[in-house]
N, C-alpha and C. Protein backbone atom coordinates (compact mmCIF):
# COMPACT_ATOMS: atom_id res chain seq x y z
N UNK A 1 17.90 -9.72 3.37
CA UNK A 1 17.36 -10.10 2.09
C UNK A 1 15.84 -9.94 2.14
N UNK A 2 15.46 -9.66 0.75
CA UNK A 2 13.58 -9.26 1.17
C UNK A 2 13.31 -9.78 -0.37
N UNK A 3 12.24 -10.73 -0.07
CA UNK A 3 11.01 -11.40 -0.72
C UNK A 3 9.86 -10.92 -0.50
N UNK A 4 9.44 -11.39 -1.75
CA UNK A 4 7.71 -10.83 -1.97
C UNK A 4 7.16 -12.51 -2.27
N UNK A 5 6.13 -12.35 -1.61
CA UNK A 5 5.67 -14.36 -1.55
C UNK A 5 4.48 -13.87 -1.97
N UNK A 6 3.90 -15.03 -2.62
CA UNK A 6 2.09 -15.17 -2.83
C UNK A 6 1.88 -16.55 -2.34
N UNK A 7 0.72 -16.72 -1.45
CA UNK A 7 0.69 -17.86 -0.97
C UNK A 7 -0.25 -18.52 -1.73
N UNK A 8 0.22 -19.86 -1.50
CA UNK A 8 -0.68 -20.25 -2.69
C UNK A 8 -1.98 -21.67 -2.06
N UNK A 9 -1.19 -22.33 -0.92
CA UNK A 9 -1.76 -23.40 -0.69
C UNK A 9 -1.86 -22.90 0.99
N UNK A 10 -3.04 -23.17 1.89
CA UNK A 10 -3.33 -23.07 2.88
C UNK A 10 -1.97 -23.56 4.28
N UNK A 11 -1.36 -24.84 3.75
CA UNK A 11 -0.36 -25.13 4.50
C UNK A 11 0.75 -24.33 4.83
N UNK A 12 1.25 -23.38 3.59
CA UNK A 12 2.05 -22.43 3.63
C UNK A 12 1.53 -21.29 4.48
N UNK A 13 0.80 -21.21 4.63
CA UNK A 13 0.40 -19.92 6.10
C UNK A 13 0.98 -20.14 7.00
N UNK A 14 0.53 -21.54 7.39
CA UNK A 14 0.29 -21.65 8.65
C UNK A 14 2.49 -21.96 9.21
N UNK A 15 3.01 -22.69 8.11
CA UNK A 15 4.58 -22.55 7.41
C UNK A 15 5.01 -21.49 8.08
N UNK A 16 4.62 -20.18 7.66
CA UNK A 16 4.71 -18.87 7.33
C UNK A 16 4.79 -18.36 8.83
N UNK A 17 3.68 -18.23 10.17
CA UNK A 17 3.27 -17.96 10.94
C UNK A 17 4.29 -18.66 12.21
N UNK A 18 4.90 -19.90 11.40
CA UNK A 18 5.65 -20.34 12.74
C UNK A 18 6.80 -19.96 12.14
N UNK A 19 7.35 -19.71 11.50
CA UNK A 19 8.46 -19.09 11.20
C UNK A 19 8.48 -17.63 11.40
N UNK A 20 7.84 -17.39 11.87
CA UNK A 20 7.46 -15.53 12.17
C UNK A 20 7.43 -16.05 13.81
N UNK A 21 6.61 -16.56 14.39
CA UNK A 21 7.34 -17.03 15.64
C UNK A 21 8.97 -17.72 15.77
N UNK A 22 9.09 -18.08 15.36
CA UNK A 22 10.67 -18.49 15.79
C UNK A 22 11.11 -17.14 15.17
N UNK A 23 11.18 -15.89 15.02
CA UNK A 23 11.92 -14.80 14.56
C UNK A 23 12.81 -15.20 13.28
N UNK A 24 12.36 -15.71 12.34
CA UNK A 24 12.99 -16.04 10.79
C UNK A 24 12.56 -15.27 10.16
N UNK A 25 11.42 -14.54 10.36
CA UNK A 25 10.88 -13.81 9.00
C UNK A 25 10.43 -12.27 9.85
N UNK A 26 10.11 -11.78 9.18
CA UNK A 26 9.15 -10.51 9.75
C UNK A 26 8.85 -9.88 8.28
N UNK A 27 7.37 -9.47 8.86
CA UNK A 27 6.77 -8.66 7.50
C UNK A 27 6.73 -7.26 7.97
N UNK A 28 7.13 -6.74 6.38
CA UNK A 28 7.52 -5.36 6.59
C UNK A 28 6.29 -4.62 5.60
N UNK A 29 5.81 -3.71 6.01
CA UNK A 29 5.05 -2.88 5.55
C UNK A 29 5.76 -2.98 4.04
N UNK A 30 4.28 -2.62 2.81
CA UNK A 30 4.94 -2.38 1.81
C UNK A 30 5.81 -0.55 1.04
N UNK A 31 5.06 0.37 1.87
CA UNK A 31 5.75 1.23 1.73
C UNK A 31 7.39 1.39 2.40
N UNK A 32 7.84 0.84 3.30
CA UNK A 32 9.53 0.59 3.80
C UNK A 32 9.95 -0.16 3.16
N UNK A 33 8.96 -1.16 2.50
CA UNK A 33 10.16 -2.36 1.88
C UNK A 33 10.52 -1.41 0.04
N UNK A 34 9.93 -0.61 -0.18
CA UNK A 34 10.13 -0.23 -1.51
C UNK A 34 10.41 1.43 -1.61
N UNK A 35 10.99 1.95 -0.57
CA UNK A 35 11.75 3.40 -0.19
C UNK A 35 12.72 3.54 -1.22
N UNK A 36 13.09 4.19 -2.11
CA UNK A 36 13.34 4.91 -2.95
C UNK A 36 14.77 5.65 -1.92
N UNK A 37 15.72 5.39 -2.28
CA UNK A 37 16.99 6.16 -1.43
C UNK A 37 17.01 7.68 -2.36
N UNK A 38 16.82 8.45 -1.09
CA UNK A 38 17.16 10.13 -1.78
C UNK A 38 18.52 10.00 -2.96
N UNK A 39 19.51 9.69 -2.95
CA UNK A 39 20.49 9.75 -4.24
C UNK A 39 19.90 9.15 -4.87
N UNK A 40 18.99 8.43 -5.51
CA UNK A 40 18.81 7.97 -6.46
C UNK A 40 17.69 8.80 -7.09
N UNK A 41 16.75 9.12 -6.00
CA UNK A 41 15.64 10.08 -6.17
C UNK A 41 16.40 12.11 -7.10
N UNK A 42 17.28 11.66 -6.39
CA UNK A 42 18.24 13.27 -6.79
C UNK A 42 18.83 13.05 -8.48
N UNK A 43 19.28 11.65 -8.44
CA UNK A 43 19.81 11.27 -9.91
C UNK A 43 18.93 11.11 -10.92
N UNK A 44 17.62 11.13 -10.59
CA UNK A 44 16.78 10.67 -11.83
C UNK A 44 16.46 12.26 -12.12
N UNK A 45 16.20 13.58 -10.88
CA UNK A 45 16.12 14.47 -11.44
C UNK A 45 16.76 15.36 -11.75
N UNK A 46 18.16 14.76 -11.67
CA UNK A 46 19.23 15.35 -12.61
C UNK A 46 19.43 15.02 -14.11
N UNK A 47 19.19 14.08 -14.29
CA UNK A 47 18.77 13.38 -15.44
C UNK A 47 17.72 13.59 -16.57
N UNK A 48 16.80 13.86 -16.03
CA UNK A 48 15.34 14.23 -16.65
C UNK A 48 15.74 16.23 -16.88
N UNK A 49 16.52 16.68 -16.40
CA UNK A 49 17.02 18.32 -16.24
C UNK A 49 17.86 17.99 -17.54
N UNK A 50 18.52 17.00 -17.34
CA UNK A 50 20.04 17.28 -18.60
C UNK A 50 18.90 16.91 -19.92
N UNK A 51 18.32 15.98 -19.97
CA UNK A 51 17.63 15.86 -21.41
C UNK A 51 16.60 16.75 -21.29
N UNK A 52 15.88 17.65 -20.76
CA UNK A 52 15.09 18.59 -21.02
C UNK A 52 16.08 19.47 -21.88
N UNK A 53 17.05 20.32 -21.51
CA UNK A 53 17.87 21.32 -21.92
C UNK A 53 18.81 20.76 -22.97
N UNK A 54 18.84 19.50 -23.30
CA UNK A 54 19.70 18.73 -24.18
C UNK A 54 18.62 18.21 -25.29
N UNK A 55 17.76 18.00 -26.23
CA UNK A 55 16.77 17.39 -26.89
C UNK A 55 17.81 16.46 -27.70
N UNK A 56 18.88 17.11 -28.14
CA UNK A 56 19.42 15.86 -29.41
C UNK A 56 19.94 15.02 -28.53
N UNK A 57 20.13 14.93 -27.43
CA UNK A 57 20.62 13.34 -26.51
C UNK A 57 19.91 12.27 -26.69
N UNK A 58 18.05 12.50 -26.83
CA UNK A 58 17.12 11.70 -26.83
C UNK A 58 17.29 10.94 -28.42
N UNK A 59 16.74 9.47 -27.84
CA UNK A 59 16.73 8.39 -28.86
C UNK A 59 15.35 7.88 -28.91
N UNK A 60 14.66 7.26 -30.09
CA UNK A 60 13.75 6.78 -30.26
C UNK A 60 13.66 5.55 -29.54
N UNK A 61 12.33 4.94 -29.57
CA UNK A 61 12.70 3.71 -28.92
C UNK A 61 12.77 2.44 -29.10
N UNK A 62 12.65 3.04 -31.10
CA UNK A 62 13.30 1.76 -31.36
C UNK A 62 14.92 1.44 -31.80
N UNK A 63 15.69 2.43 -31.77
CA UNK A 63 16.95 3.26 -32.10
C UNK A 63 17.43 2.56 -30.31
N UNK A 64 16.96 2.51 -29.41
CA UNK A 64 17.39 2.04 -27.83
C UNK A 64 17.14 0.86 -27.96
N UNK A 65 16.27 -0.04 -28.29
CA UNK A 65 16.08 -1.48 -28.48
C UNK A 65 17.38 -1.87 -29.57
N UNK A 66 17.48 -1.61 -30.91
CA UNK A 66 18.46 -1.55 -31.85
C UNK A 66 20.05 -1.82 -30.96
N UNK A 67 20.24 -0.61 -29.68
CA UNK A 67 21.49 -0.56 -29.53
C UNK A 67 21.73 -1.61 -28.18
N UNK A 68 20.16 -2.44 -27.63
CA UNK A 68 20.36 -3.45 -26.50
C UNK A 68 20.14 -4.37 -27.31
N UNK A 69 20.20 -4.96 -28.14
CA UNK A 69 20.10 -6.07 -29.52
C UNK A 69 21.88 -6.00 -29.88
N UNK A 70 22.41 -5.15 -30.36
CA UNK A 70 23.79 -4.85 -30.72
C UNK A 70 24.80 -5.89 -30.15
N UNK A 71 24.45 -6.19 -28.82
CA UNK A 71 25.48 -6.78 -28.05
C UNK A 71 25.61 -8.74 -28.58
């Protein structure tokens, strides 16, 4: 499981630091924690290909708000 914390009060560091000693936590760089998986990277530019070559697929955006209101 992965959290993003803002610390807010000085006590919580120090919280923070012994729990990183007892091996509970570890901080992960922010570029690994937010890697983008290649299929998904492949699906968006399959996607962005079909509505280039497709124009009447595209909806306005208030015509897309309209149809997430609908429910």
């Amino acid at each position: 499981m992965t959290y993003h914390i803002r610390i807010k009060k000085d006590y919580a560091e120090a919280i923070i630091a012994d729990l990183q000693k007892k091996d509970a936590l570890e901080f992960v760089p922010e570029d690994e924690a937010f890697e983008v998986p290649q299929w998904q990277k492949d699906e968006v530019r399959k996607r962005i290909e079909k509505y280039r070559n497709n124009k009447e697929l595209l909806i306005d955006e208030e015509s897309f708000l309209n149809m997430l209101n609908e429910d």
